[in-house]
C-alpha atoms as a PDB file:
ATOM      1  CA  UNK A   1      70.839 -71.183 170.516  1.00  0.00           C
ATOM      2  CA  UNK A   2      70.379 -70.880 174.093  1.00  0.00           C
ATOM      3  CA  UNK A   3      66.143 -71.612 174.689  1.00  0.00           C
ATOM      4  CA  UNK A   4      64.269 -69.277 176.939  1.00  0.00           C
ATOM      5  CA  UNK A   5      63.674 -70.794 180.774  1.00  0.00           C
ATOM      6  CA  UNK A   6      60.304 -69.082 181.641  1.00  0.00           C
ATOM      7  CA  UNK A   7      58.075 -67.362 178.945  1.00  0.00           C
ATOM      8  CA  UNK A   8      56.185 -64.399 180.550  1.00  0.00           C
ATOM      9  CA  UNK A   9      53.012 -62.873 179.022  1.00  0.00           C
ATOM     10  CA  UNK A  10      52.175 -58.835 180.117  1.00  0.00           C
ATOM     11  CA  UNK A  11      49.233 -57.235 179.010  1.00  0.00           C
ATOM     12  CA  UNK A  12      48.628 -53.800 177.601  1.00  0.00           C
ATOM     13  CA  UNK A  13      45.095 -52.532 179.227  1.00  0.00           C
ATOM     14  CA  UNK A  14      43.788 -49.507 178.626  1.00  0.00           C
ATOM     15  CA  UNK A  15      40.700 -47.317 176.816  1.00  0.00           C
ATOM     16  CA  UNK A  16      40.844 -46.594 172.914  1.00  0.00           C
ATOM     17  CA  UNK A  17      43.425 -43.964 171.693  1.00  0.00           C
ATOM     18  CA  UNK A  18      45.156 -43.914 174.914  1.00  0.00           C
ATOM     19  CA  UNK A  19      48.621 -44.978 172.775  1.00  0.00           C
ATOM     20  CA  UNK A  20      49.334 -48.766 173.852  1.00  0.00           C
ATOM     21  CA  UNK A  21      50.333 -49.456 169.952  1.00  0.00           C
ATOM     22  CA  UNK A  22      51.958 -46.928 170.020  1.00  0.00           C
ATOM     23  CA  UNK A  23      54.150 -47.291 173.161  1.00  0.00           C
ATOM     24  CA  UNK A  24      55.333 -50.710 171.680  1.00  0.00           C
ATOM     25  CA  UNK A  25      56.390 -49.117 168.654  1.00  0.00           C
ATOM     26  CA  UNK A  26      58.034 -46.606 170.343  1.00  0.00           C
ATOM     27  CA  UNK A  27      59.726 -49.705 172.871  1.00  0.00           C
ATOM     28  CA  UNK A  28      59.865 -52.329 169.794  1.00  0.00           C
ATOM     29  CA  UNK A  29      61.530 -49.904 167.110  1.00  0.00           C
ATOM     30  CA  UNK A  30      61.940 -46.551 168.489  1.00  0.00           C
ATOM     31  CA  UNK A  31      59.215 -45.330 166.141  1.00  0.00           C
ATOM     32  CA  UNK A  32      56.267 -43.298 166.215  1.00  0.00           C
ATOM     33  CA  UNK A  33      53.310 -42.805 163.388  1.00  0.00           C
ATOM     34  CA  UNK A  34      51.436 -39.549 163.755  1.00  0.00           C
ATOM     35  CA  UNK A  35      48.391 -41.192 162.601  1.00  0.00           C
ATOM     36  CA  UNK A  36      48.521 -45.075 164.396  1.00  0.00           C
ATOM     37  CA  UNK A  37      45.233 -46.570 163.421  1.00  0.00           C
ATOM     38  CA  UNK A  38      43.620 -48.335 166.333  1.00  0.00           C
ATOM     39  CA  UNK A  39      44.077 -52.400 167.691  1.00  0.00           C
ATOM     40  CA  UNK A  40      41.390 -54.874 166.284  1.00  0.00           C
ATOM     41  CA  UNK A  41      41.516 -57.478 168.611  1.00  0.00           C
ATOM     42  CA  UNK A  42      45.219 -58.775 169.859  1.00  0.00           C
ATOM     43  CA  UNK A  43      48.572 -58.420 168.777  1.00  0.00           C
ATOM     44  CA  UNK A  44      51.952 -59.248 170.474  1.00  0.00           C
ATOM     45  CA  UNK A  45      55.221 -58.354 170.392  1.00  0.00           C
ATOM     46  CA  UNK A  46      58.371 -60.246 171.807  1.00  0.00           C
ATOM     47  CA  UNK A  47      61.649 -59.356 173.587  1.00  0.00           C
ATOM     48  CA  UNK A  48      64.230 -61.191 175.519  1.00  0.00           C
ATOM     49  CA  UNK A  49      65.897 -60.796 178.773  1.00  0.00           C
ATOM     50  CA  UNK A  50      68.421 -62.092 180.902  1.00  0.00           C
ATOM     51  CA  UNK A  51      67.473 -62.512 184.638  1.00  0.00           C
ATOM     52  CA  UNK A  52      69.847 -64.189 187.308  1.00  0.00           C
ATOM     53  CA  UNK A  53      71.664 -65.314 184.076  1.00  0.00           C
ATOM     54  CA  UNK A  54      68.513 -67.046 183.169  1.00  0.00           C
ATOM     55  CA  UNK A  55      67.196 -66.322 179.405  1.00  0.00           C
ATOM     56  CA  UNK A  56      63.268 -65.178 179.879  1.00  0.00           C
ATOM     57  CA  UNK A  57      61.190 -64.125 177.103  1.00  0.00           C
ATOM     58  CA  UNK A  58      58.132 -61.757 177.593  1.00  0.00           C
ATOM     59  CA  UNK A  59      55.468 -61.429 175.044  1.00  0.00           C
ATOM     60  CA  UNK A  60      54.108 -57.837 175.233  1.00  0.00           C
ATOM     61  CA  UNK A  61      50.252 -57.847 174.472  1.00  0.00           C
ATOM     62  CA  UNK A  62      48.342 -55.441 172.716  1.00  0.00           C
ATOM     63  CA  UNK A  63      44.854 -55.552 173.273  1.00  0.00           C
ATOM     64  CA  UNK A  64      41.737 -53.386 171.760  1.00  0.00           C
ATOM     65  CA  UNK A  65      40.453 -50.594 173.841  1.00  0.00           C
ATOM     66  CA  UNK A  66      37.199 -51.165 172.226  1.00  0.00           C
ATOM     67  CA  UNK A  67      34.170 -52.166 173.818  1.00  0.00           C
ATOM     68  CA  UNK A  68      33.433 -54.562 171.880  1.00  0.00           C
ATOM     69  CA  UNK A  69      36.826 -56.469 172.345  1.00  0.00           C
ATOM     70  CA  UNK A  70      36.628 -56.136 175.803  1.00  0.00           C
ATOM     71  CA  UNK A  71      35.587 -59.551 176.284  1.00  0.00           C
ATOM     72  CA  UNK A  72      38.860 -60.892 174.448  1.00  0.00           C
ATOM     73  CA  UNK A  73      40.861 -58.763 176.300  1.00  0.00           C
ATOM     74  CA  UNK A  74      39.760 -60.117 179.767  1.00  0.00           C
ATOM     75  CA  UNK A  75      40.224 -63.616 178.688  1.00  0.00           C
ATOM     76  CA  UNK A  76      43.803 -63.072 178.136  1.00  0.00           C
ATOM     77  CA  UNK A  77      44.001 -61.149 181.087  1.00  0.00           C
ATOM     78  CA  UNK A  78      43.235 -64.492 182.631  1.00  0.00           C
ATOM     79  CA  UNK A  79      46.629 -66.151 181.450  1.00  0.00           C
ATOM     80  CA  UNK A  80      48.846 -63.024 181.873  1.00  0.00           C
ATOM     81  CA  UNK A  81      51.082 -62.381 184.345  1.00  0.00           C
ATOM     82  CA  UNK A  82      51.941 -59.256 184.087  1.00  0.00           C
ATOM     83  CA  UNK A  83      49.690 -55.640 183.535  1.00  0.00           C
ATOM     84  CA  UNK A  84      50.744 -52.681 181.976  1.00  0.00           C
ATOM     85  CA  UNK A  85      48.013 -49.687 182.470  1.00  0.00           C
ATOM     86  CA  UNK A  86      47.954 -47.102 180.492  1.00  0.00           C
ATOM     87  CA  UNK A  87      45.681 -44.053 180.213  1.00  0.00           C
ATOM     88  CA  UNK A  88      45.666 -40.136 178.418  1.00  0.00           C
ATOM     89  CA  UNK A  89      46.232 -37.274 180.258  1.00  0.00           C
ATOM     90  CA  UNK A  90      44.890 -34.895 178.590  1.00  0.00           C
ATOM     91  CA  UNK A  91      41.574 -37.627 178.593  1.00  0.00           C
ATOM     92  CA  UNK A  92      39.822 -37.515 181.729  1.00  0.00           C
ATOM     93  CA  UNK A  93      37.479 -40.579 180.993  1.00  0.00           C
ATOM     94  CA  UNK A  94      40.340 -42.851 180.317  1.00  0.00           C
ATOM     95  CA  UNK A  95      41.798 -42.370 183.823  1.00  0.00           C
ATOM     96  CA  UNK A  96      38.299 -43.107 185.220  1.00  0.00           C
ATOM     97  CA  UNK A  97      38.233 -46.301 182.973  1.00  0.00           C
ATOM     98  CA  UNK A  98      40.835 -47.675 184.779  1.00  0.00           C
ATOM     99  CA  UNK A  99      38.864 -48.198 187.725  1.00  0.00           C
ATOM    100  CA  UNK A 100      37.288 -51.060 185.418  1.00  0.00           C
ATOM    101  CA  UNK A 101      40.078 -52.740 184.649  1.00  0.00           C
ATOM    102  CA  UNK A 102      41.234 -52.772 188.057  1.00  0.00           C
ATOM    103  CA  UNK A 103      37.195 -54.692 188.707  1.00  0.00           C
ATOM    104  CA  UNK A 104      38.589 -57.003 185.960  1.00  0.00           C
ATOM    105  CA  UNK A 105      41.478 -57.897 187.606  1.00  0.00           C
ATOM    106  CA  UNK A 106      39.870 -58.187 191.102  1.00  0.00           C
ATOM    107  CA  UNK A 107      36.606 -60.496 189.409  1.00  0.00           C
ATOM    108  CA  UNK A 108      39.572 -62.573 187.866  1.00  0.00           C
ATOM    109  CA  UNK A 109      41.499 -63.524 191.121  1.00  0.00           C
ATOM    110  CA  UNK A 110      44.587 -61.003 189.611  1.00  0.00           C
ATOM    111  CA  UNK A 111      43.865 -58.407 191.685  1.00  0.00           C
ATOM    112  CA  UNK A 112      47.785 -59.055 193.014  1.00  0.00           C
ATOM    113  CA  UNK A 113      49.679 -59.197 189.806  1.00  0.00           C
ATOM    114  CA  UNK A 114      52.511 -57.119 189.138  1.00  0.00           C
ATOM    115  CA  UNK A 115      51.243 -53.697 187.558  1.00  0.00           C
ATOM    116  CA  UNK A 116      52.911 -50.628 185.970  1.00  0.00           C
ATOM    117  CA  UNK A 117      50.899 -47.256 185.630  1.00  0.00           C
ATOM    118  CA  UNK A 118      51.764 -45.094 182.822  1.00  0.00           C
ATOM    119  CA  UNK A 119      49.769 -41.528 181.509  1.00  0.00           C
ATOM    120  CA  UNK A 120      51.018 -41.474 177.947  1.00  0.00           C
ATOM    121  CA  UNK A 121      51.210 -37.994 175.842  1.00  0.00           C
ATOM    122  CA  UNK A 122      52.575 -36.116 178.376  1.00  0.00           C
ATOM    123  CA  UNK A 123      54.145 -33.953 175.075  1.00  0.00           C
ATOM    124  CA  UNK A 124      50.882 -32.871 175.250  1.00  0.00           C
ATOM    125  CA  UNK A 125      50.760 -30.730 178.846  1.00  0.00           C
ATOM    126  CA  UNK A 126      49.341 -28.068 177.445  1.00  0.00           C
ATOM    127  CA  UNK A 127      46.056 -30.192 176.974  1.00  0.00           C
ATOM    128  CA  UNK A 128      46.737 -32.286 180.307  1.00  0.00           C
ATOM    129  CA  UNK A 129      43.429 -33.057 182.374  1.00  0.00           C
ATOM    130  CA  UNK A 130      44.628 -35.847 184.895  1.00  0.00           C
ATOM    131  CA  UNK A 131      46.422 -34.042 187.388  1.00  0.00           C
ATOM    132  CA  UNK A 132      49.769 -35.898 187.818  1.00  0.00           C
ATOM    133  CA  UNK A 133      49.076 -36.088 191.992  1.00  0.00           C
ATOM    134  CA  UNK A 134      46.031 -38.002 190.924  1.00  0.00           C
ATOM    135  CA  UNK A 135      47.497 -40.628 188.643  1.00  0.00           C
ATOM    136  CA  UNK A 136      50.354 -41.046 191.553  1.00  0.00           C
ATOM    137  CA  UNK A 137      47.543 -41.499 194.490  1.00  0.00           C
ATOM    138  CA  UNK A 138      46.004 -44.084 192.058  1.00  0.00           C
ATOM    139  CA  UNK A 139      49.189 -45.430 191.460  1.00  0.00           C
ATOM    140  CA  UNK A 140      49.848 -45.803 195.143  1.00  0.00           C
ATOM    141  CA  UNK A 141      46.401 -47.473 195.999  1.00  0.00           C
ATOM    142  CA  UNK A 142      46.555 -50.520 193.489  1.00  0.00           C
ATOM    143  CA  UNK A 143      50.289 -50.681 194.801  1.00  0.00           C
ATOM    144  CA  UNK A 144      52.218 -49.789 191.873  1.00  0.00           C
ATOM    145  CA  UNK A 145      54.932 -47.124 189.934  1.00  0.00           C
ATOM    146  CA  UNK A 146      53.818 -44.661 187.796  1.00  0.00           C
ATOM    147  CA  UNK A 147      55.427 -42.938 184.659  1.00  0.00           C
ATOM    148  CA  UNK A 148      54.173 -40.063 182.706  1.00  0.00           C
ATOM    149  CA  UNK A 149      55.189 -40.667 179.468  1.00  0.00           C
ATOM    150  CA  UNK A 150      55.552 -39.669 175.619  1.00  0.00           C
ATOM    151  CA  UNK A 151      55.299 -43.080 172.560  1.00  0.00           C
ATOM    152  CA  UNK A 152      55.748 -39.892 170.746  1.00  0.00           C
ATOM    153  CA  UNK A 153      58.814 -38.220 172.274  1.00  0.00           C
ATOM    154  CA  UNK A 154      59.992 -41.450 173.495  1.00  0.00           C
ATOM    155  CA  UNK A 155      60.220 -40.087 177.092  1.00  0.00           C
ATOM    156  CA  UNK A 156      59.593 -43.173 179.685  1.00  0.00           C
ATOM    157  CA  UNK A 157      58.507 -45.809 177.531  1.00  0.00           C
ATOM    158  CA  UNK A 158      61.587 -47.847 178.069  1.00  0.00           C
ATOM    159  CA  UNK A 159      61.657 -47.710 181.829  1.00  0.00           C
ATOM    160  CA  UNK A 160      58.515 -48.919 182.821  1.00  0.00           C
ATOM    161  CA  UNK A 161      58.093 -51.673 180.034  1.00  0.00           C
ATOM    162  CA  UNK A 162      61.440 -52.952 181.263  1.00  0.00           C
ATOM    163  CA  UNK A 163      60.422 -52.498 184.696  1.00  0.00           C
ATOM    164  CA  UNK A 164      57.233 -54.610 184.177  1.00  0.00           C
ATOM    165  CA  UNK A 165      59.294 -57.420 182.869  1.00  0.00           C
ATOM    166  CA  UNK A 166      61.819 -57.596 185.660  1.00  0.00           C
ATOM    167  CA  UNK A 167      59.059 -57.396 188.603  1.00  0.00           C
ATOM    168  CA  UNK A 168      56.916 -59.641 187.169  1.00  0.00           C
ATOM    169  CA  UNK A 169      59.916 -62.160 186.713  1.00  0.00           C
ATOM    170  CA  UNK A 170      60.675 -61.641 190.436  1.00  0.00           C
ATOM    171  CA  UNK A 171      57.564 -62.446 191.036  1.00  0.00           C
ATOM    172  CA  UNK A 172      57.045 -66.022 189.110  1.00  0.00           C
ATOM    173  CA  UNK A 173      60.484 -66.580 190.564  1.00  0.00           C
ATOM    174  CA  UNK A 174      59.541 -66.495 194.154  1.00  0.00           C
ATOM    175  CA  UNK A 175      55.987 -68.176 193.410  1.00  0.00           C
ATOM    176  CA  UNK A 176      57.850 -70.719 191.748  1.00  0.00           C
ATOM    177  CA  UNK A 177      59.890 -71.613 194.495  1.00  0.00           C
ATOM    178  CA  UNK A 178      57.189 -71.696 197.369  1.00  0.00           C
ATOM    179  CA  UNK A 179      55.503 -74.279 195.569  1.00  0.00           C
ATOM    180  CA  UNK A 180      58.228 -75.937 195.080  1.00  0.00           C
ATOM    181  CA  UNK A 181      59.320 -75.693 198.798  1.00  0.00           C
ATOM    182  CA  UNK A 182      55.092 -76.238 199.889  1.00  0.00           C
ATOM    183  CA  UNK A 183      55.649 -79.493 197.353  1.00  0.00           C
ATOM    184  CA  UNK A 184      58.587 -81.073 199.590  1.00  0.00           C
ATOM    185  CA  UNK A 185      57.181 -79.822 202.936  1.00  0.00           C
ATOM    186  CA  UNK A 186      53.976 -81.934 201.991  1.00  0.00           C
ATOM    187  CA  UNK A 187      55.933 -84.796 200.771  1.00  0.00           C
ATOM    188  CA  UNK A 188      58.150 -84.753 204.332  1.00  0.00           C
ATOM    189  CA  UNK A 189      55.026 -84.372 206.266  1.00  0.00           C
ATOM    190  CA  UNK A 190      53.444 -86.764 204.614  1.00  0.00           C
ATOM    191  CA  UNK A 191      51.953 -89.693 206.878  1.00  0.00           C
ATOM    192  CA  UNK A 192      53.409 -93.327 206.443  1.00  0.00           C
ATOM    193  CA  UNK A 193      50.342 -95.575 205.679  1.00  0.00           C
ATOM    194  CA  UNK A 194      51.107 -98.850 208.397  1.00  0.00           C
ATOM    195  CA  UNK A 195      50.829-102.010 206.200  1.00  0.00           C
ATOM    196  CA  UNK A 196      48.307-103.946 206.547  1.00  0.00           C
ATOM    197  CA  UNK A 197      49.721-106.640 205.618  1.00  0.00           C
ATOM    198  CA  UNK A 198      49.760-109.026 209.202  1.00  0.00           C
ATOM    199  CA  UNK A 199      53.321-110.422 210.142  1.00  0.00           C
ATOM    200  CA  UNK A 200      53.712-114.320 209.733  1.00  0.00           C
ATOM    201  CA  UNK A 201      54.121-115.731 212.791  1.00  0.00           C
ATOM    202  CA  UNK A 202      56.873-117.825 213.464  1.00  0.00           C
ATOM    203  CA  UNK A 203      57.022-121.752 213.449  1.00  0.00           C
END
């Protein structure tokens, strides 16, 4: 069995209720449950891809939205290298939450990581209170897509959990290969040390 050549790790950030879970259902096993109880602590999910015929697994991580796991979340938010953000739209408060995340990210030196935006339970416009121009403009200032969604209708959960995975694969791929290039520039440049050891003279 062919093994996987780079292991990526995105994170699910977001406030309570907002449907992460439930979005990874929906991605995972095309299902949705009516009443999905909320994350205690973290939970991931895996799925395979093929990149530049490369095999790349991404582990999809489902963090609490509770307060009180907040402090779990942001530690694995230090290893991740991917973010998936994801808010209610017919919940004010959790679009304004993001804005703390986004301080997460910035007081963790990840300010630059690859990021997807998506308002979940857009099945529910009748109840919507994030204006859609809003979550775009927000979108557009931490320099990212957005997708209004449905885990319940299944409507744009695919794309941008997909998406996620391929940019943040571009991503490692092209850090990987400055380093690499930064690694033989230094060697290259690298001064020869004269020996010290003095020439015997001749007889």
């Amino acid at each position: 069995m062919e093994e996987a050549k780079l292991t990526l790790k995105i994170i699910m950030l977001g406030s309570s209720e907002v449907g992460k879970t439930s979005i990874l259902e929906r991605y995972f096993k095309n299902e949705f449950r009516e009443n999905q109880f909320s994350s205690i602590g973290i939970d991931f999910q895996t799925k395979f891809f093929k990149f530049d015929s490369n095999k790349i697994k991404v582990n999809y991580i489902d963090t609490a939205g509770q307060e009180k796991f907040r402090a779990i979340s942001v530690n694995y938010l230090k290893s991740a290298h991917g973010v998936v953000l994801v808010f209610d739209i017919t919940k004010e408060k959790t679009f304004s939450s993001l804005e703390e995340w986004i301080r997460n990210l910035k007081d963790n030196n990840q300010l630059k990581m690859e990021k997807v935006l998506i308002g979940n339970k857009s099945d529910l416009e009748e109840e919507r209170e994030v204006k859609k121009e809003d979550a775009e403009d927000f979108a557009k200032s931490i320099g990212c897509n957005y997708y209004e969604g449905s885990a319940k209708s299944g409507i744009n959960i695919n794309e941008p959990l997909d998406e996620i995975a391929k940019i943040t694969y571009l991503s490692k791929k092209d850090r990987i290969r400055e380093e690499s290039e930064a690694s033989i520039s230094m060697v290259l440049t690298k001064p020869k040390h004269k020996s010290t050891e003095k020439k015997k003279k001749c007889c």
